[in-house]
Protein backbone atom coordinates (compact mmCIF):
# COMPACT_ATOMS: atom_id res chain seq x y z
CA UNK A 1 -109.56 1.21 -11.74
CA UNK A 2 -112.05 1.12 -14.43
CA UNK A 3 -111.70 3.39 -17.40
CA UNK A 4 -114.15 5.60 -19.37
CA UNK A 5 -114.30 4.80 -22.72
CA UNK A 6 -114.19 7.52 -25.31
CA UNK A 7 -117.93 8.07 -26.04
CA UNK A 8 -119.16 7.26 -23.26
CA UNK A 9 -118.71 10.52 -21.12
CA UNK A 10 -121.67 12.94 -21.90
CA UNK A 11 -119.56 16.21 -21.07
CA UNK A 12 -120.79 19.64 -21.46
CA UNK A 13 -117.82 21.15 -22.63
CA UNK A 14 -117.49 25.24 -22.63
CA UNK A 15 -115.49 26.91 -26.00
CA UNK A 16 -113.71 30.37 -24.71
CA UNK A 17 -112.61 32.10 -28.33
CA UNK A 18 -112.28 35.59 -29.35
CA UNK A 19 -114.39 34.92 -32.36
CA UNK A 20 -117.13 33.04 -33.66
CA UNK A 21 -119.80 33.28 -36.66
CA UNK A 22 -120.86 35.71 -37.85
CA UNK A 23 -117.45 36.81 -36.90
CA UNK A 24 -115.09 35.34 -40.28
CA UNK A 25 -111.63 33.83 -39.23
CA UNK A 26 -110.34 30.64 -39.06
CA UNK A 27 -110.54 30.10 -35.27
CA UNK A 28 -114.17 31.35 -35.56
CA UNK A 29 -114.83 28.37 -38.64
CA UNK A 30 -112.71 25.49 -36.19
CA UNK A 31 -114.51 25.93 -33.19
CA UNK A 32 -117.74 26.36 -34.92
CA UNK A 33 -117.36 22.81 -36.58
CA UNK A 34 -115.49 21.37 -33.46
CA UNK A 35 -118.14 22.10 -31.48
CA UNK A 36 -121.17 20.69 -33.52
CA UNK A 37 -119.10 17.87 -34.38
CA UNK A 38 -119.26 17.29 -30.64
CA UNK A 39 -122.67 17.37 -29.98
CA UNK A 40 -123.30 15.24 -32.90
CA UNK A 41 -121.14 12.74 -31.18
CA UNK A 42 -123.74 13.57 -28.28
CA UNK A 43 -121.86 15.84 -25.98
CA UNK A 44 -123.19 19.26 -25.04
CA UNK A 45 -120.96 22.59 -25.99
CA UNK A 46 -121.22 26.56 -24.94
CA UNK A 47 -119.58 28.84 -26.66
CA UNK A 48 -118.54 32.22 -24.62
CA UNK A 49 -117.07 34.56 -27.18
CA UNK A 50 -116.69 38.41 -28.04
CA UNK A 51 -119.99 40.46 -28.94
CA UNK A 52 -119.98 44.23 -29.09
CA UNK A 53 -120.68 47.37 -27.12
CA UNK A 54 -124.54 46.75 -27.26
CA UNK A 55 -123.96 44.06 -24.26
CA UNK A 56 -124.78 40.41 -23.86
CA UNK A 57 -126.28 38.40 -26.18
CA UNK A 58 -127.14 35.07 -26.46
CA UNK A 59 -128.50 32.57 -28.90
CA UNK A 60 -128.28 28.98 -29.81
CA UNK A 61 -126.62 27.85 -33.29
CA UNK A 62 -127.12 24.47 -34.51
CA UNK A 63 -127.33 23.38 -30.47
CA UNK A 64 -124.55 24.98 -29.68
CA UNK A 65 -125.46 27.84 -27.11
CA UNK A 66 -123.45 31.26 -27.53
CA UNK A 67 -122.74 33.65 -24.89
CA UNK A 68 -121.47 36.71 -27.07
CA UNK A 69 -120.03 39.40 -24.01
CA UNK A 70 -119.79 43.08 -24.24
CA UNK A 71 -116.57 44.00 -26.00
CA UNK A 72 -114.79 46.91 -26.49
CA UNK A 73 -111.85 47.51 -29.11
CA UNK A 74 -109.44 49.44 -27.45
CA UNK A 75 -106.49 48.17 -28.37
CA UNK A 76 -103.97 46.52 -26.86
CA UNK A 77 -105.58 46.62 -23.99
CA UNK A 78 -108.68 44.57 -25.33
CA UNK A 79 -107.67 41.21 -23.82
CA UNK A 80 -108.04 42.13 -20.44
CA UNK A 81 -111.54 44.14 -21.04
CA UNK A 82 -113.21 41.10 -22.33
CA UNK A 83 -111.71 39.39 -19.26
CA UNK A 84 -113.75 41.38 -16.88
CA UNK A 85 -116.77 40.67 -18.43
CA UNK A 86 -115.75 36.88 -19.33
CA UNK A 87 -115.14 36.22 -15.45
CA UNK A 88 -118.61 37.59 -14.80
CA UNK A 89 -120.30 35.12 -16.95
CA UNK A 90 -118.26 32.64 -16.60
CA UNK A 91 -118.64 32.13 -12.72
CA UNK A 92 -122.59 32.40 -13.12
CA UNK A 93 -122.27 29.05 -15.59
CA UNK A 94 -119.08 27.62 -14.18
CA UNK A 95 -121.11 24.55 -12.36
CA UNK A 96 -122.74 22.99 -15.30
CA UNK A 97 -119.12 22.59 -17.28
CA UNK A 98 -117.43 19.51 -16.69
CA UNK A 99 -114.06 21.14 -18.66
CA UNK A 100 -113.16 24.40 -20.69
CA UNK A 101 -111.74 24.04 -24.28
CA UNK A 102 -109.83 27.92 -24.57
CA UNK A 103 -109.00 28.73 -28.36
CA UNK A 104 -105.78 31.06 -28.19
CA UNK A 105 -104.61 33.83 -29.89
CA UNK A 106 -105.83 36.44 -27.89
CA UNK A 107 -107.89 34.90 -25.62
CA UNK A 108 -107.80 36.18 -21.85
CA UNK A 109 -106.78 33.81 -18.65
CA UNK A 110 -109.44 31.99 -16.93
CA UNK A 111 -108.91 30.79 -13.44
CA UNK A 112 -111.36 27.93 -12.86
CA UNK A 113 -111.12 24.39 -10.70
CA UNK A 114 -112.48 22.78 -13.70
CA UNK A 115 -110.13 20.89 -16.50
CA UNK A 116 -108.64 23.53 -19.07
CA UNK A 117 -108.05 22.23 -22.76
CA UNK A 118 -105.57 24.97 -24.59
CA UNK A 119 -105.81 24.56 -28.64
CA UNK A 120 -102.89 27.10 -29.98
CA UNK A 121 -103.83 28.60 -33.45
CA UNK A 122 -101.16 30.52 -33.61
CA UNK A 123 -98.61 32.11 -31.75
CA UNK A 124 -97.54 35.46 -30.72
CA UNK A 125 -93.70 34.34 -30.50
CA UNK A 126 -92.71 35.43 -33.47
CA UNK A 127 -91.31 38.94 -33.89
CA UNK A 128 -91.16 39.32 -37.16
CA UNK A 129 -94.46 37.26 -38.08
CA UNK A 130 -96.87 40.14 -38.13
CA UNK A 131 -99.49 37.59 -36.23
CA UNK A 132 -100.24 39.94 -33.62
CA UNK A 133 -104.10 40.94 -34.25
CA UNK A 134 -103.09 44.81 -33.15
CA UNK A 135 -100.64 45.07 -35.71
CA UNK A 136 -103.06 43.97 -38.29
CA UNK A 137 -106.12 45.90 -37.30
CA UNK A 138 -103.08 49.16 -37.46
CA UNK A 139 -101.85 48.25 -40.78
CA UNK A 140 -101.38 52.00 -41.98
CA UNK A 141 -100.33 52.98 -38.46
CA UNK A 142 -96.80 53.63 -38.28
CA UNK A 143 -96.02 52.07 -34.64
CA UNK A 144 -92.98 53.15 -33.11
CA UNK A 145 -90.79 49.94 -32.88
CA UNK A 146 -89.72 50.47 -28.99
CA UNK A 147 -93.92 50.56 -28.13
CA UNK A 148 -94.21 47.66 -30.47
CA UNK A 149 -91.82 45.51 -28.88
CA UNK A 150 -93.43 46.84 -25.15
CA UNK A 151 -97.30 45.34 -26.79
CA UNK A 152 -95.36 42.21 -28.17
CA UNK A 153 -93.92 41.13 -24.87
CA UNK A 154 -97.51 42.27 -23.23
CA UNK A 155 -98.92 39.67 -25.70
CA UNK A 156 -96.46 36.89 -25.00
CA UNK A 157 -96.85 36.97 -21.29
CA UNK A 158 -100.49 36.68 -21.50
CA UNK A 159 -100.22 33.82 -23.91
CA UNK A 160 -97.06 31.80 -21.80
CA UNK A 161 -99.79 32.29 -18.58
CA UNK A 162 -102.55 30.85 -20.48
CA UNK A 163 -100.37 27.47 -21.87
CA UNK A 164 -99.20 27.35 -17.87
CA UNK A 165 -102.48 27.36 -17.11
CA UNK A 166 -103.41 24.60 -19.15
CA UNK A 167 -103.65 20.51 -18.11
CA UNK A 168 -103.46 20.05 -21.60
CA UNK A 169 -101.81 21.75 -24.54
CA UNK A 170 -102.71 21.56 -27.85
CA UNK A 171 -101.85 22.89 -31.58
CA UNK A 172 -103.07 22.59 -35.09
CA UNK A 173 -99.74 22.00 -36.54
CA UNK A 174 -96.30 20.03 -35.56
CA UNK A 175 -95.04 23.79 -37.00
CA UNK A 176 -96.74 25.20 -33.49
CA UNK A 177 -95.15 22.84 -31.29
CA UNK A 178 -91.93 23.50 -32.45
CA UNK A 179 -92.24 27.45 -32.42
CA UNK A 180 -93.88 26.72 -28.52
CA UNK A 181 -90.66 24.44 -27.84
CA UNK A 182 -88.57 27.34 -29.50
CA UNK A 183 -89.44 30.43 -27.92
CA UNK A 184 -90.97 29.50 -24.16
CA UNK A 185 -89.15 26.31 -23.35
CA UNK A 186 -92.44 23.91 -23.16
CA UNK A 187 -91.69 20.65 -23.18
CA UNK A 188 -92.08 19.23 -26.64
CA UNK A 189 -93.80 15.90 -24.90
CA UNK A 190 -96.20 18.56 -23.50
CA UNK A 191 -97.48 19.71 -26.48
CA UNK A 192 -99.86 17.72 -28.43
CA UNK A 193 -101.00 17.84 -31.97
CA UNK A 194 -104.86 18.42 -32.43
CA UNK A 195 -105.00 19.63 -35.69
CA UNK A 196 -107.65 21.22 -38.04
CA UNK A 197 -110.45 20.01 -40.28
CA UNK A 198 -112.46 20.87 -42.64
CA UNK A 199 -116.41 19.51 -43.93
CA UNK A 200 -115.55 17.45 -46.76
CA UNK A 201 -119.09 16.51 -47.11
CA UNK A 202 -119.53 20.62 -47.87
CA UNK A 203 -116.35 21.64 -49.37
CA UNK A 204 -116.32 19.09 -52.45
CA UNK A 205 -114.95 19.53 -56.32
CA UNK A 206 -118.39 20.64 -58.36
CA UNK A 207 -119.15 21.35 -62.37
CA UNK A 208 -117.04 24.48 -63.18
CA UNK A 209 -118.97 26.88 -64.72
CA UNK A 210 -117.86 27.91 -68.30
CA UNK A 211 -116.90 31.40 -66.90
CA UNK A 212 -113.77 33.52 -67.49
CA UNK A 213 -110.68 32.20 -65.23
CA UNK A 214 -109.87 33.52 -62.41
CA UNK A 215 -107.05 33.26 -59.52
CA UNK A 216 -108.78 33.08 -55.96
CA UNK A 217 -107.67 34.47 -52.45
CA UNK A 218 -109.99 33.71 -49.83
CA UNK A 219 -109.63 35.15 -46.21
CA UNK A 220 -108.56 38.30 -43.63
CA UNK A 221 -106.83 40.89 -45.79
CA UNK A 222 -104.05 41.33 -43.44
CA UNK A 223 -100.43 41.93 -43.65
CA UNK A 224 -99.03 38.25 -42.61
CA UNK A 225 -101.01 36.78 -46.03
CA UNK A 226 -98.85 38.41 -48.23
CA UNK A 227 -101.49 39.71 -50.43
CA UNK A 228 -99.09 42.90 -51.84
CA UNK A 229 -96.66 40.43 -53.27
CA UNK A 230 -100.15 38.90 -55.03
CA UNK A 231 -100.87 41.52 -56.58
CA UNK A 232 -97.68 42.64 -57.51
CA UNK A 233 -97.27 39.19 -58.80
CA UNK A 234 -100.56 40.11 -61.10
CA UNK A 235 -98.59 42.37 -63.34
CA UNK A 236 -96.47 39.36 -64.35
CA UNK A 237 -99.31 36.91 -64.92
CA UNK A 238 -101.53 39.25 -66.76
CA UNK A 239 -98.60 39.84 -69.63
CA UNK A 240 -98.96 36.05 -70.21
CA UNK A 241 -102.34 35.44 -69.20
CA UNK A 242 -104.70 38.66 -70.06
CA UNK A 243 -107.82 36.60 -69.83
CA UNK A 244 -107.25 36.10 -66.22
CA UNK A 245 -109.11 37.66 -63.26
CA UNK A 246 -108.32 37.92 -59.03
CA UNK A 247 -110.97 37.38 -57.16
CA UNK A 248 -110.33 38.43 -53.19
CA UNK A 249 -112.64 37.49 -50.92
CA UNK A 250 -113.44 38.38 -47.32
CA UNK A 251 -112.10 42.33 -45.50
CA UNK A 252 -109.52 43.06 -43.06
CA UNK A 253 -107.17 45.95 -41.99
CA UNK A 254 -105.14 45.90 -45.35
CA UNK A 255 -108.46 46.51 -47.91
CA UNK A 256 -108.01 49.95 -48.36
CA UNK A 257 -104.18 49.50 -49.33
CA UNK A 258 -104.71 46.97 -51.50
CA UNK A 259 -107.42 48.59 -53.48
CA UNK A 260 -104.87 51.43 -53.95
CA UNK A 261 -102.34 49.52 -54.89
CA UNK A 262 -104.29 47.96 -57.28
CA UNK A 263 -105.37 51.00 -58.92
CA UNK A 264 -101.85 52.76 -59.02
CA UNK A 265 -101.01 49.58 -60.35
CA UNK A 266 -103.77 50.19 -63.49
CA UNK A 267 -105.38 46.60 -62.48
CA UNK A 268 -108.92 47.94 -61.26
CA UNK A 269 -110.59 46.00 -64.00
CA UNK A 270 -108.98 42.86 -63.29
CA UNK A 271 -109.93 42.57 -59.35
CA UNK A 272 -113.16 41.97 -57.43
CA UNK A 273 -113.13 42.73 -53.94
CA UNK A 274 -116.22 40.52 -53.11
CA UNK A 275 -115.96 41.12 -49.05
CA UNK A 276 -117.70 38.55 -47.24
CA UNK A 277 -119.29 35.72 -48.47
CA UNK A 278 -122.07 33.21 -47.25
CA UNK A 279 -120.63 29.48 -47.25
CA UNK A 280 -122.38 28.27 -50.35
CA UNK A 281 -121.21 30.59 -52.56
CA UNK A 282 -117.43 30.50 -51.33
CA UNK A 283 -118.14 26.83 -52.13
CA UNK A 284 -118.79 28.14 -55.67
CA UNK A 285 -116.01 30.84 -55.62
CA UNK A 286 -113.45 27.56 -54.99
CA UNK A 287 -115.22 25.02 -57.30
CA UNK A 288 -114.94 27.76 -60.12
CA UNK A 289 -111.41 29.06 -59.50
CA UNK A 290 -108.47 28.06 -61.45
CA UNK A 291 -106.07 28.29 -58.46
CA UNK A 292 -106.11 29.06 -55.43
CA UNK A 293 -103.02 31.41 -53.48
CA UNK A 294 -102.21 31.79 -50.20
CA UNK A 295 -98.38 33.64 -49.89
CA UNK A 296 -98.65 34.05 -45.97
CA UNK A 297 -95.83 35.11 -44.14
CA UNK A 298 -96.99 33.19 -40.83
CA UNK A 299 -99.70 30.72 -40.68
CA UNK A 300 -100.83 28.08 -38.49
CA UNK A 301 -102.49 25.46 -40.33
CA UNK A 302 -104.99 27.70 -42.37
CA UNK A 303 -108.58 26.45 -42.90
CA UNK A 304 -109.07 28.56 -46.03
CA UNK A 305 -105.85 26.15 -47.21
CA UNK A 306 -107.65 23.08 -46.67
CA UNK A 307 -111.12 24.42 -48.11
CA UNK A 308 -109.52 24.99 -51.32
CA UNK A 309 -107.99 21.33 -51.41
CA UNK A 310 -110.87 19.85 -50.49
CA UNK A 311 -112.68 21.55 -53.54
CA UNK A 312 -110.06 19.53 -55.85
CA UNK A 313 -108.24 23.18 -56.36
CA UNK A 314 -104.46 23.38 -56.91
CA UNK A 315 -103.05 25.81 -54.58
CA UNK A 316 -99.84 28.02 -54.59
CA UNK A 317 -98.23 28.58 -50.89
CA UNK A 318 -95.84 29.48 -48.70
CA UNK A 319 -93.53 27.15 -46.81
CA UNK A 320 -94.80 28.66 -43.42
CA UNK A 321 -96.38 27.06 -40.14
CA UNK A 322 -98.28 23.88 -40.82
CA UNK A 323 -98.60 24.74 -44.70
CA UNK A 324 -95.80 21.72 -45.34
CA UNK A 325 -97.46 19.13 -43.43
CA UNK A 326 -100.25 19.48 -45.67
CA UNK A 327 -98.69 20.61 -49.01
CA UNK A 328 -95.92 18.16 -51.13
CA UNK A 329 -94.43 20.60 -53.53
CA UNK A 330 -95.36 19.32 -57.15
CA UNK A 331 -97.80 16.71 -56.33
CA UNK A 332 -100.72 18.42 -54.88
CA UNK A 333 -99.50 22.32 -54.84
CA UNK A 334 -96.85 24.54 -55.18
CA UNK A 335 -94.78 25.77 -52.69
CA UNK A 336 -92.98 29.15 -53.03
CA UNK A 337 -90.90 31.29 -51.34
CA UNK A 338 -92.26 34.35 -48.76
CA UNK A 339 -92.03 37.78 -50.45
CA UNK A 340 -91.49 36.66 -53.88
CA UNK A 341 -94.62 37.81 -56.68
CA UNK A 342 -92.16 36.54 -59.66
CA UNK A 343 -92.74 32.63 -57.69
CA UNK A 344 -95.74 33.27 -57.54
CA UNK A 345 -96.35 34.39 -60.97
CA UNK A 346 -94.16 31.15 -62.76
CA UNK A 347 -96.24 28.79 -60.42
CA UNK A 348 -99.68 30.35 -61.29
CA UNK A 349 -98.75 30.46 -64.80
CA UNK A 350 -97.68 26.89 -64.85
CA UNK A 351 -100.75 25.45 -63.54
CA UNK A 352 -102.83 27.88 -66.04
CA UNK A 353 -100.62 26.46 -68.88
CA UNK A 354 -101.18 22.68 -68.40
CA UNK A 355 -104.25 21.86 -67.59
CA UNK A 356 -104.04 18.26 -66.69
CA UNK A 357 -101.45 19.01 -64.02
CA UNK A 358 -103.77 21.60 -62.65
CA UNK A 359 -106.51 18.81 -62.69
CA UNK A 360 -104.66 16.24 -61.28
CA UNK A 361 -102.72 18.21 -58.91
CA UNK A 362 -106.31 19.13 -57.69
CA UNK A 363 -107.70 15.80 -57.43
CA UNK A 364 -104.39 14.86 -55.06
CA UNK A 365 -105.35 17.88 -53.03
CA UNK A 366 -108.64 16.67 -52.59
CA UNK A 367 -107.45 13.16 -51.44
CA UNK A 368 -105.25 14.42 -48.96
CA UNK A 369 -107.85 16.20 -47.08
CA UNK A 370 -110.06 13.85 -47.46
CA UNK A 371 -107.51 11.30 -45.57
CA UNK A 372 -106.27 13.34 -42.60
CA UNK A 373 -108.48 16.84 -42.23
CA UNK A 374 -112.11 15.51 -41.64
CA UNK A 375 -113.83 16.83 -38.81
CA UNK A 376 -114.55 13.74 -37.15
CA UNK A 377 -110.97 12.56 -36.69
CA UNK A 378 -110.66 16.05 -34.73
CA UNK A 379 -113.25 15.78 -32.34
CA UNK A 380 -112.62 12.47 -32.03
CA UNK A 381 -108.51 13.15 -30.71
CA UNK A 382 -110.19 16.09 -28.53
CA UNK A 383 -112.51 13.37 -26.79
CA UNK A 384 -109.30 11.53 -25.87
CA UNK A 385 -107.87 14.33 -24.35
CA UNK A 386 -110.87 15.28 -22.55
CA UNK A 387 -111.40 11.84 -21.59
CA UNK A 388 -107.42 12.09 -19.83
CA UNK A 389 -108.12 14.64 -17.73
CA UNK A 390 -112.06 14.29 -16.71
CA UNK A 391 -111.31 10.49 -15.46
């Protein structure tokens, strides 16, 4: 039998995700950059994704063509909504896909013929993770815990039928395939490691601008991130370190909490809430920062993570998901424990008090992207495992 090289299939390949740009998130960034990645290796992608209550819409970005279906947030029962409309479109375009390339969480079952691709971002497995998108969009909701358990295991089902489903599972972490492993019994052999990326060729170190210091959080403002113990952990840096600032960017569920807190807290002056941000100037917002923090309580492998490495920016973490596949404690970040502002605090403050381990720490960070997170070594592992199952 003779065998297709990687390269030379011209596939049209169709993305299913529950969010893409506009829309901010990290699965919204990967398949965004998987996908033109793709084409630029001369493949063809479509996108089918969430839209709004206005009703279809479709464009093309960068030659990728986006299907964005009516959607309607009525939670939990949202997944299955966008499936009724995702199964309408879907069969209308089905014939011109040679495979489909589903991007999970919370994306619904599709039943096709065709080759399905499963990338895991993140999992719902996890009680206690606070993952689970409903739970972040109700953040000041008190949920009774017997309905939250019933939505949990709703959740999980959908998510064990759509790895089933798949010929070929992947995840953006070892972390994932372990948790998989863990708490549904998949085969570890079964599971394969993808990975994420990020455009070194965008997200680079730059000339800091002689501005006053500042600590940056970029991302959802949700729950899992652990943003109360940051800025409970501001109280302890600012005693040491008045000078400094906290820069936040991007919304979510837990804004309006934090803002309070941060007021009760007598801190107002100290944090900007800058909401969203185009891409060049969160370039700038990481190129300028003294550190970066990310004190998640579950992660997969986060792309805000490897932005802020990749702009030669020291970061403090959490030992959680894929975080220390990425991050060597001491050498090109800190790693802290979950729940804990005073870590968070003595690791900030360390890296603000020595500035050529902040550099250098930074300039590691920068390496190590550079060496295993481009975008090209991604697309290039998902051609392989297109290639396995389109043969």
């Amino acid at each position: 039998m003779n065998l297709v090289l990687v390269g030379e299939l011209d596939l049209h390949i169709c993305m299913l995700t529950s969010e893409f740009p506009p829309t901010i998130g990290g699965v919204s960034h990967y398949v965004y950059n998987l996908s033109t990645e793709l084409i630029r290796k001369g493949h063809k992608v479509t996108v089918i994704t969430r839209g709004s209550w206005k009703g279809l819409q479709t464009n093309c970005a960068k030659g990728i063509s986006v299907y964005r279906l009516p959607f309607l947030r009525i939670y939990p029962f949202h997944v299955e909504i966008h499936k009724v409309f995702l199964t309408r479109i879907f069969k209308l375009l089905e014939p011109d896909f040679d495979l489909v390339h589903v991007h999970h969480p919370l994306s619904p079952l599709i039943h096709t013929s065709l080759p399905i691709v499963v990338t895991v971002h993140s999992s719902l497995g996890l009680s206690e993770s606070g993952s689970i998108e409903f739970q972040n969009f109700y953040s000041s909701v008190d949920i009774p815990r017997p309905l939250l358990s019933l939505i949990r295991s709703y959740f999980r089902k959908i998510e064990q039928r759509i790895i089933e489903n798949a010929d070929v599972t992947t995840t953006v972490s070892t972390a994932l395939i372990k948790e998989l492993k863990e708490h549904y019994g998949f085969d570890a052999i079964s599971l394969n490691l993808l990975g994420n990326g990020v455009d070194t060729a965008l997200f680079t170190p730059g000339n800091a601008k002689e501005n006053a210091p500042y600590i940056l959080y970029t991302g959802r403002l949700s729950w899992n991130k652990g943003l109360i113990d940051l800025v409970k952990s501001a109280k302890y840096i600012l005693n040491e370190h008045p000078e400094v600032s906290f820069v936040l960017t991007g919304r979510g569920p837990l804004e309006n909490d934090l803002r309070k807190l941060v007021t009760k807290m007598k801190m107002s002056r100290e944090f900007s809430f800058v909401g969203y941000v185009d891409t060049q100037s969160l370039v700038q917002y990481y190129q300028n920062a003294k550190v970066f923090v990310l004190p998640s309580y579950y992660e997969g492998l986060p792309t805000t993570l490897l932005e802020a490495m990749a702009c030669g920016i020291p970061v403090v973490t959490t030992s959680v998901g894929g975080i220390p596949e990425v991050v060597v404690n001491g050498k090109n970040g800190f790693i802290i424990p979950i729940k804990d502002p005073t870590a968070i605090a003595s690791a900030v403050s360390k890296l603000l008090e020595n500035e050529k381990q902040r550099v250098n720490m930074g300039r590691i960070a920068r390496n190590t992207v550079e060496k295993n997170y481009s975008w090209d070594r991604v697309a290039s592992e998902a051609l392989k495992y297109y290639e396995s199952i389109t043969k």
